[in-house]
Protein backbone atom coordinates (compact mmCIF):
# COMPACT_ATOMS: atom_id res chain seq x y z
CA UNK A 1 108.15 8.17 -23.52
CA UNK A 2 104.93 8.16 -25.36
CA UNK A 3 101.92 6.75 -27.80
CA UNK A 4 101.78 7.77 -30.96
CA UNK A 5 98.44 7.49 -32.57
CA UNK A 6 97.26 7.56 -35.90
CA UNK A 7 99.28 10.63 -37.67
CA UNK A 8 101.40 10.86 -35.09
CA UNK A 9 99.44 12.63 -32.43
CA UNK A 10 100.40 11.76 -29.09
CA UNK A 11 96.98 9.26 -27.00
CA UNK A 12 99.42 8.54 -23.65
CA UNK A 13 102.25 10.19 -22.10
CA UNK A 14 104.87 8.62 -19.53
CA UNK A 15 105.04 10.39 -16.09
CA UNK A 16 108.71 9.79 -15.57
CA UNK A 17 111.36 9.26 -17.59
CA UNK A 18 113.80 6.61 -18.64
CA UNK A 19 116.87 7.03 -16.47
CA UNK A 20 118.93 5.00 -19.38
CA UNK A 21 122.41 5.88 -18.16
CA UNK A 22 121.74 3.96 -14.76
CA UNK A 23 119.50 1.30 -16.01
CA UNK A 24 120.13 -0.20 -19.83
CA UNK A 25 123.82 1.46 -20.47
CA UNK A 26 125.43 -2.17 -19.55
CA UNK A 27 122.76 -4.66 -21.03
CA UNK A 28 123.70 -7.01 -23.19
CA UNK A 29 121.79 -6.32 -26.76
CA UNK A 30 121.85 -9.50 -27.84
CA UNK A 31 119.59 -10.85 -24.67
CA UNK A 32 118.13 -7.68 -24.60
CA UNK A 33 117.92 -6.49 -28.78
CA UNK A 34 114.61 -4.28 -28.08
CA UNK A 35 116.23 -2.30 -25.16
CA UNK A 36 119.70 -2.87 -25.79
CA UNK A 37 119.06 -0.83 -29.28
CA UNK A 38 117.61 2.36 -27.10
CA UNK A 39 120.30 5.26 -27.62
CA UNK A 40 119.83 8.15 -24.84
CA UNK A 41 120.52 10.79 -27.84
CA UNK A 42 118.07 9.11 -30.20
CA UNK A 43 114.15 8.85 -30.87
CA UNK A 44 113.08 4.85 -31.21
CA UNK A 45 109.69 3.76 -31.67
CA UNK A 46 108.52 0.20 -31.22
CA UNK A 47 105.36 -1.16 -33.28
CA UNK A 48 102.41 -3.64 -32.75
CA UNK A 49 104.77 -6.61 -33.57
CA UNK A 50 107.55 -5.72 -31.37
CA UNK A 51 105.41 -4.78 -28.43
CA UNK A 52 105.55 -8.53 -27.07
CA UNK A 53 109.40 -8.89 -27.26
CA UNK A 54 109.14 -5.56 -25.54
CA UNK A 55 107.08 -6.48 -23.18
CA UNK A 56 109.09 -10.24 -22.41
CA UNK A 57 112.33 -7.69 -22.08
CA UNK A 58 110.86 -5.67 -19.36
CA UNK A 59 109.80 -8.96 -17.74
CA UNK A 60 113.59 -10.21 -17.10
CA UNK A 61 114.95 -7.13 -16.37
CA UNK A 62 117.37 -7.49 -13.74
CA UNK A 63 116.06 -5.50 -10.65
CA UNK A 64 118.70 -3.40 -10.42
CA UNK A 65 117.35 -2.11 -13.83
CA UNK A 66 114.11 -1.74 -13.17
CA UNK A 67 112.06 1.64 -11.47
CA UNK A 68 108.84 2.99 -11.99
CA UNK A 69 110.16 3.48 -15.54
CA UNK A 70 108.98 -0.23 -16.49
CA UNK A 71 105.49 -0.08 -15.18
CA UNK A 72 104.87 2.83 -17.05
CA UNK A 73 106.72 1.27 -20.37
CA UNK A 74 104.44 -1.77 -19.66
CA UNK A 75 101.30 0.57 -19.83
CA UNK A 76 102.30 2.48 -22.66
CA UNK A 77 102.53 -0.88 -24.38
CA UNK A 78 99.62 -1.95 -22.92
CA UNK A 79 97.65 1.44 -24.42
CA UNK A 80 99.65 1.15 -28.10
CA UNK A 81 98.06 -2.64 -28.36
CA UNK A 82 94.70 -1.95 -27.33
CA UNK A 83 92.92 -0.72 -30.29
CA UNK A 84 94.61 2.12 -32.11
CA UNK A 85 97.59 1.66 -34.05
CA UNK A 86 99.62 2.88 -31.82
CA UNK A 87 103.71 3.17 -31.41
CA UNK A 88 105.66 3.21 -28.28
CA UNK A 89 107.79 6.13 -28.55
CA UNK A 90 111.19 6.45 -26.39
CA UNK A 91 112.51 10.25 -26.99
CA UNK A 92 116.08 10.60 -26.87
CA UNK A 93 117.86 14.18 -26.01
């Protein structure tokens, strides 16, 4: 997981990564459409205007889906709203 800056160079980098197998696989995408839509094999980025819904997601995550994971998505979010145009970036395999 990342920030993606202005021409795509990478401002913020996630120390861990997203264990999605054993935290999102069962969530239900349409109370969760931000997350739910993550794929493990696929890229995703989230922009400006989704970082809120993002954001409200992580917020009522059930606990056993959360981990350091979600602090870190919360900064990342945190860093892409603060200034730059910035994306969140979730990197898939």
């Amino acid at each position: 997981m990342h920030v993606r800056g202005d021409g795509g160079v990478v401002v913020a980098r996630a120390a861990c990564g997203l264990p999605w197998f054993e935290t999102l696989a069962g969530l239900d995408p349409a109370a969760f459409p931000m997350l739910g839509s993550l794929d493990p094999y696929r890229d995703a980025a989230f922009r400006g205007p989704q970082l809120p819904a993002l954001i409200d997601e992580l917020e009522r995550l059930p606990a056993e889906c959360g981990g350091p994971w979600v602090a870190e998505v919360r900064e990342l979010c945190r860093i892409a709203a603060g200034g730059i145009s910035g994306d969140v970036w979730f990197i898939g395999d």
